[in-house]
Protein backbone atom coordinates (compact mmCIF):
# COMPACT_ATOMS: atom_id res chain seq x y z
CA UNK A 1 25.58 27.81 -11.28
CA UNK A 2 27.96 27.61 -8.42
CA UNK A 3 28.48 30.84 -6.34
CA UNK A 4 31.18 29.70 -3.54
CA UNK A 5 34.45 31.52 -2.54
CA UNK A 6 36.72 28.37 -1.57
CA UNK A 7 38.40 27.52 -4.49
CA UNK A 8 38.47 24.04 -3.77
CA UNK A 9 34.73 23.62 -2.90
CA UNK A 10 33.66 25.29 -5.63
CA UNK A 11 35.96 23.47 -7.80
CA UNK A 12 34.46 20.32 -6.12
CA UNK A 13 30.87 21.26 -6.85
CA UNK A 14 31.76 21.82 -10.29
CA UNK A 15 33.35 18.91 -11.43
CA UNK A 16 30.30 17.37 -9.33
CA UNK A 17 27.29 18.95 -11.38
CA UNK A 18 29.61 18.54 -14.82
CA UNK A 19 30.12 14.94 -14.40
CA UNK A 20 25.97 15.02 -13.61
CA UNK A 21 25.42 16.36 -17.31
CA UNK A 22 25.15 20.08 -16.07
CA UNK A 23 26.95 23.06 -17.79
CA UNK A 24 28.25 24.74 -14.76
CA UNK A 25 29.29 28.50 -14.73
CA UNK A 26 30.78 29.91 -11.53
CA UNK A 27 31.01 33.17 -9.24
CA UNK A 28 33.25 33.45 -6.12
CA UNK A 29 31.55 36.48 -5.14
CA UNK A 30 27.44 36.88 -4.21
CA UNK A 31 27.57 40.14 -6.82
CA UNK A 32 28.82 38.17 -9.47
CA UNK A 33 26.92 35.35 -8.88
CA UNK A 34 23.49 37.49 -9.78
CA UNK A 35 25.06 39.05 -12.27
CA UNK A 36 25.84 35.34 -13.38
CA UNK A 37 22.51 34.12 -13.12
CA UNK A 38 20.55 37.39 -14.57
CA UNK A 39 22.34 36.48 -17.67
CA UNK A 40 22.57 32.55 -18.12
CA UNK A 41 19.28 32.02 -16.19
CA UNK A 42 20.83 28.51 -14.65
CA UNK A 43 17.92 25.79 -13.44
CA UNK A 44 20.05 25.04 -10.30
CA UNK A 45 22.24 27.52 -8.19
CA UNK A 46 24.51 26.11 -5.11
CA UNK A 47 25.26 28.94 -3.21
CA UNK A 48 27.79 29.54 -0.23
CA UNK A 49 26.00 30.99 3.10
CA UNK A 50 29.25 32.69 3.74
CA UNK A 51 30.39 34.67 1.24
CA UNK A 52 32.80 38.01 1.69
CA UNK A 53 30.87 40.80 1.40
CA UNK A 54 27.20 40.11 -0.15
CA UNK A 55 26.16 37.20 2.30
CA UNK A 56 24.17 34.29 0.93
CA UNK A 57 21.24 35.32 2.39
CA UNK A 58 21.19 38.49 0.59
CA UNK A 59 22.19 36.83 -2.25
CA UNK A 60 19.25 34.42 -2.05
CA UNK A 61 16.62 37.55 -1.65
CA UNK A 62 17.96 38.98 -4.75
CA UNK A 63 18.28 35.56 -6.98
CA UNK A 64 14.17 35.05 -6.38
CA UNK A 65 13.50 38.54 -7.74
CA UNK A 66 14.78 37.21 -11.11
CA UNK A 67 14.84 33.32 -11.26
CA UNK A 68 12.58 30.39 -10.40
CA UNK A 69 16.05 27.94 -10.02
CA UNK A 70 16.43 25.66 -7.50
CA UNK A 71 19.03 27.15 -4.54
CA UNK A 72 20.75 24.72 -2.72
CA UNK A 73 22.24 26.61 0.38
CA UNK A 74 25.84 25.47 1.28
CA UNK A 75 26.79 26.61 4.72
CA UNK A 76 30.01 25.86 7.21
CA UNK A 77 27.72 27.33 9.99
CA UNK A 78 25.96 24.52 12.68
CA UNK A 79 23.37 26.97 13.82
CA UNK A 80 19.98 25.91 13.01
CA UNK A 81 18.46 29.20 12.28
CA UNK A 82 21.11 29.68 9.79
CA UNK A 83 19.82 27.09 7.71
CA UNK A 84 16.26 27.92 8.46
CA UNK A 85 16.84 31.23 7.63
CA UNK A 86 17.81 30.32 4.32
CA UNK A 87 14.99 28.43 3.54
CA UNK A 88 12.72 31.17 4.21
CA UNK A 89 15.00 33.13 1.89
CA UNK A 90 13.67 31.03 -0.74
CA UNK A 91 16.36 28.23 -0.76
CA UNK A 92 14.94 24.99 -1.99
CA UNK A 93 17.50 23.02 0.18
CA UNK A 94 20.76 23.47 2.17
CA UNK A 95 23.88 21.13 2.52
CA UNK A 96 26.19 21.54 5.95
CA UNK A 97 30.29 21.52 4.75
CA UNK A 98 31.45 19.13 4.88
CA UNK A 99 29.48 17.00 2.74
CA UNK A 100 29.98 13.84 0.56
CA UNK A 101 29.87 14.13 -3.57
CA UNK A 102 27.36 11.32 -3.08
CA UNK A 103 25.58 13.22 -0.74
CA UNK A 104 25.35 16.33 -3.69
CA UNK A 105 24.53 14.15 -5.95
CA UNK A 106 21.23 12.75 -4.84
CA UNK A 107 20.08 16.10 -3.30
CA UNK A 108 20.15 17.46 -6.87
CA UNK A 109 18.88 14.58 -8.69
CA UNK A 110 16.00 14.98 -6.08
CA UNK A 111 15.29 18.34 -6.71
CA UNK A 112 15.30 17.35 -10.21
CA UNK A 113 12.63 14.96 -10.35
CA UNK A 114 10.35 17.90 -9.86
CA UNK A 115 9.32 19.38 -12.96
CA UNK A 116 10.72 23.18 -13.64
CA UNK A 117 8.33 26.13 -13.03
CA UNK A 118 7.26 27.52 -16.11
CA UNK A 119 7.89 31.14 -16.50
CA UNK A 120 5.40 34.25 -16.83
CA UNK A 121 6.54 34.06 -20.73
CA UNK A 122 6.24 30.42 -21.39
CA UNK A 123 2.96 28.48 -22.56
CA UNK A 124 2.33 25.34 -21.34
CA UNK A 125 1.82 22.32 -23.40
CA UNK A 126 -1.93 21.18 -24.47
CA UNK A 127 -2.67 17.63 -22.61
CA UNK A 128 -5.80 16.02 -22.91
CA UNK A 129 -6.40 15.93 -19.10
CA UNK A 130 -5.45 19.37 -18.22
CA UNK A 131 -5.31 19.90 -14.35
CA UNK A 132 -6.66 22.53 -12.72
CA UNK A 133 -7.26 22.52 -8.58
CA UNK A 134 -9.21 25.12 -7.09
CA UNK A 135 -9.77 25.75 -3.24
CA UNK A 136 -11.68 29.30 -2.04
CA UNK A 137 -9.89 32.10 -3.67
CA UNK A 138 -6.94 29.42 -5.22
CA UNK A 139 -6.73 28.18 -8.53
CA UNK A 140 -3.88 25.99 -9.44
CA UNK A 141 -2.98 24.65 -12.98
CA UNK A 142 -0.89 22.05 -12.67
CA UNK A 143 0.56 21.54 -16.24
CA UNK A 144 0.50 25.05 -16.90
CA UNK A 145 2.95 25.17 -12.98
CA UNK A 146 0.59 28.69 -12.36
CA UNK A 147 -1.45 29.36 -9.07
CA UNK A 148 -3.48 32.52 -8.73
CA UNK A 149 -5.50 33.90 -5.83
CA UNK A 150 -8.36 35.60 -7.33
CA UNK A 151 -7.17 37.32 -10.62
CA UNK A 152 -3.73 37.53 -8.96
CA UNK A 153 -1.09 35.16 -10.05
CA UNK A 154 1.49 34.28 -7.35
CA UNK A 155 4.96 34.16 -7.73
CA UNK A 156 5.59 30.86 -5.61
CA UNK A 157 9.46 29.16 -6.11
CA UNK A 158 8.98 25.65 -7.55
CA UNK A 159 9.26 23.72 -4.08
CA UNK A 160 5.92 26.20 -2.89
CA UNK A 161 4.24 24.84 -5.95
CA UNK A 162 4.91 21.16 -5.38
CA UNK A 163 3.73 21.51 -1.57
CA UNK A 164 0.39 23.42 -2.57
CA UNK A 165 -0.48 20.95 -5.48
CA UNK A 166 0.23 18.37 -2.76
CA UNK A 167 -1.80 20.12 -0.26
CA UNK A 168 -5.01 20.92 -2.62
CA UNK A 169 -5.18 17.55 -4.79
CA UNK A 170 -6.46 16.13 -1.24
CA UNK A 171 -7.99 19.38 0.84
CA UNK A 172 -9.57 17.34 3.07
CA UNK A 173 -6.51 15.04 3.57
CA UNK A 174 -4.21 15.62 6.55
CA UNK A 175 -0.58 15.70 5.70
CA UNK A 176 1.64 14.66 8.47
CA UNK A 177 4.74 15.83 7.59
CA UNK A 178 6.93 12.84 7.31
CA UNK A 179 4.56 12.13 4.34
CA UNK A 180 5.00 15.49 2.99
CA UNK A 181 8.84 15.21 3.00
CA UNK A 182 8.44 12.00 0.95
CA UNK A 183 5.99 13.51 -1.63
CA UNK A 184 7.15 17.14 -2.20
CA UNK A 185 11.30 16.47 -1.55
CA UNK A 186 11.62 12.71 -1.84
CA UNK A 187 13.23 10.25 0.79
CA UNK A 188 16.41 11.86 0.95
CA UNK A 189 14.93 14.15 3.02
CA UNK A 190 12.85 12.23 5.90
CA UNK A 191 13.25 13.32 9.21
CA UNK A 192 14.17 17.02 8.36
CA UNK A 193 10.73 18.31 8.75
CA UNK A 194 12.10 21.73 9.40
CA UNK A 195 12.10 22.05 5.51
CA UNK A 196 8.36 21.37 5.46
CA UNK A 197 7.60 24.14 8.56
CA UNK A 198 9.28 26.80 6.63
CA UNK A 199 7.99 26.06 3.19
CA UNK A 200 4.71 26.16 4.97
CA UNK A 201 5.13 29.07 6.92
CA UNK A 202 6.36 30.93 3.41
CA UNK A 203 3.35 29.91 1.45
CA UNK A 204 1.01 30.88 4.08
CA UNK A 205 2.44 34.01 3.66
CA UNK A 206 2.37 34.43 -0.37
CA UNK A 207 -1.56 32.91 -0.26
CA UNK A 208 -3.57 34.21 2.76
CA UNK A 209 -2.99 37.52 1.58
CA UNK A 210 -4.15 39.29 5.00
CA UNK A 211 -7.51 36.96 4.72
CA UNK A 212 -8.39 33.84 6.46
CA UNK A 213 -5.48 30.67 6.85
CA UNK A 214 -5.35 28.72 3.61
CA UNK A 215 -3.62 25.77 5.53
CA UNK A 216 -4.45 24.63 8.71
CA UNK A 217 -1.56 23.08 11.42
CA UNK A 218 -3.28 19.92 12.80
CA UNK A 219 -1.40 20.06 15.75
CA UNK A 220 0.67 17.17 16.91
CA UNK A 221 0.27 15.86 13.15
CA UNK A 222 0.78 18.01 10.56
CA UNK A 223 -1.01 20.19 7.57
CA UNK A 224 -4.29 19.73 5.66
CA UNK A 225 -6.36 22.78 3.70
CA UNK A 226 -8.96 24.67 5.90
CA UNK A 227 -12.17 23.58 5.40
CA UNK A 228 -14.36 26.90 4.07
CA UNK A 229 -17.94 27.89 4.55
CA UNK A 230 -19.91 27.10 1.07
């Protein structure tokens, strides 16, 4: 799904993603670009930062209300906390205008890599070595893509997943963030560890619930799970 009001950008994203293998609808407005995805439920969205009316930020709110889909943010803008306000939107990833089709093309075939979320509806497949990871009050099964705290299952966007599976696989691990870049997004992204501060800072939010921090910052180095009395 591409939601972007220049014509020729979005007319450049689309022959993009189509020439990738994707079926690519469009919007050239942020209300018809929910509307869009409420009712073809697309795995990947690019959306503009700076659409007329309905920004993208407000578009981005509203998309994780109703789909798990990767959102790459597309912005003109050069402020950083443009792009890091996307991210704690719920965008997966942003790209700055102007950008290269080669550039596109390996930011989505990153994202891709990553297995889709499963939804609330879907059953996961029976494997032999089913994987669950528990930590404290967290519970994540990994083939089944579902993490609860407590009873409570938590709706966490795909990229939130991937970084807590990361995170609890090795508890007592610490993450510096370079390495978390590699893991989570792939190599495309090394050196942007803003991505990894936000994601962080928005899954803190989702799993400590008011309680103690989940995730420790090892300052100076980067992430590991708090250690927790027995």
């Amino acid at each position: 799904m591409v939601v972007e009001d220049d014509d020729d950008i979005r007319s450049l994203i689309e022959f993009t993603l189509t020439t990738q293998g994707f079926e690519v609808r469009t919007a050239a407005t942020g209300a018809d670009g929910v509307e869009a995805v409420r009712e073809f439920d697309p795995a990947l969205v690019t959306l503009d930062l700076g659409l007329p009316g309905m920004d993208g930020i407000e578009v981005c709110r509203r998309l994780r209300e109703v789909t798990d889909a990767y959102v790459v943010m597309v912005t003109a803008r050069d402020e950083e906390i443009d792009r890091l306000i996307g991210l704690e939107t719920g965008a997966d990833d942003y790209l700055s205008k102007p950008f290269s089709v080669r550039e596109l093309k390996a930011r989505v075939n990153a994202l891709f890599r990553r297995p889709r979320h499963l939804g609330a509806q879907q059953v996961a497949p029976a494997v032999p070595d089913h994987e669950v990871l528990e930590h404290g009050p967290l519970r994540v099964d990994v083939d089944g893509r579902r993490a609860f705290h407590g009873a409570d299952e938590l709706s966490l966007t795909r990229t939130e997943f991937d970084l807590l599976t990361e995170l609890m696989r090795t508890p007592a691990r610490v993450w510096t963030r370079d390495a978390l870049l590699r893991s989570v997004w792939g190599t495309e992204w090394v050196n942007d560890t803003h991505l990894v501060e936000v994601h962080v800072g928005n899954l803190r939010r989702k799993i400590d619930r008011g309680g103690p921090r989940l995730i420790r910052t090892v300052r100076g180095v980067g992430y590991r799970m708090e250690t927790l009395d027995a």
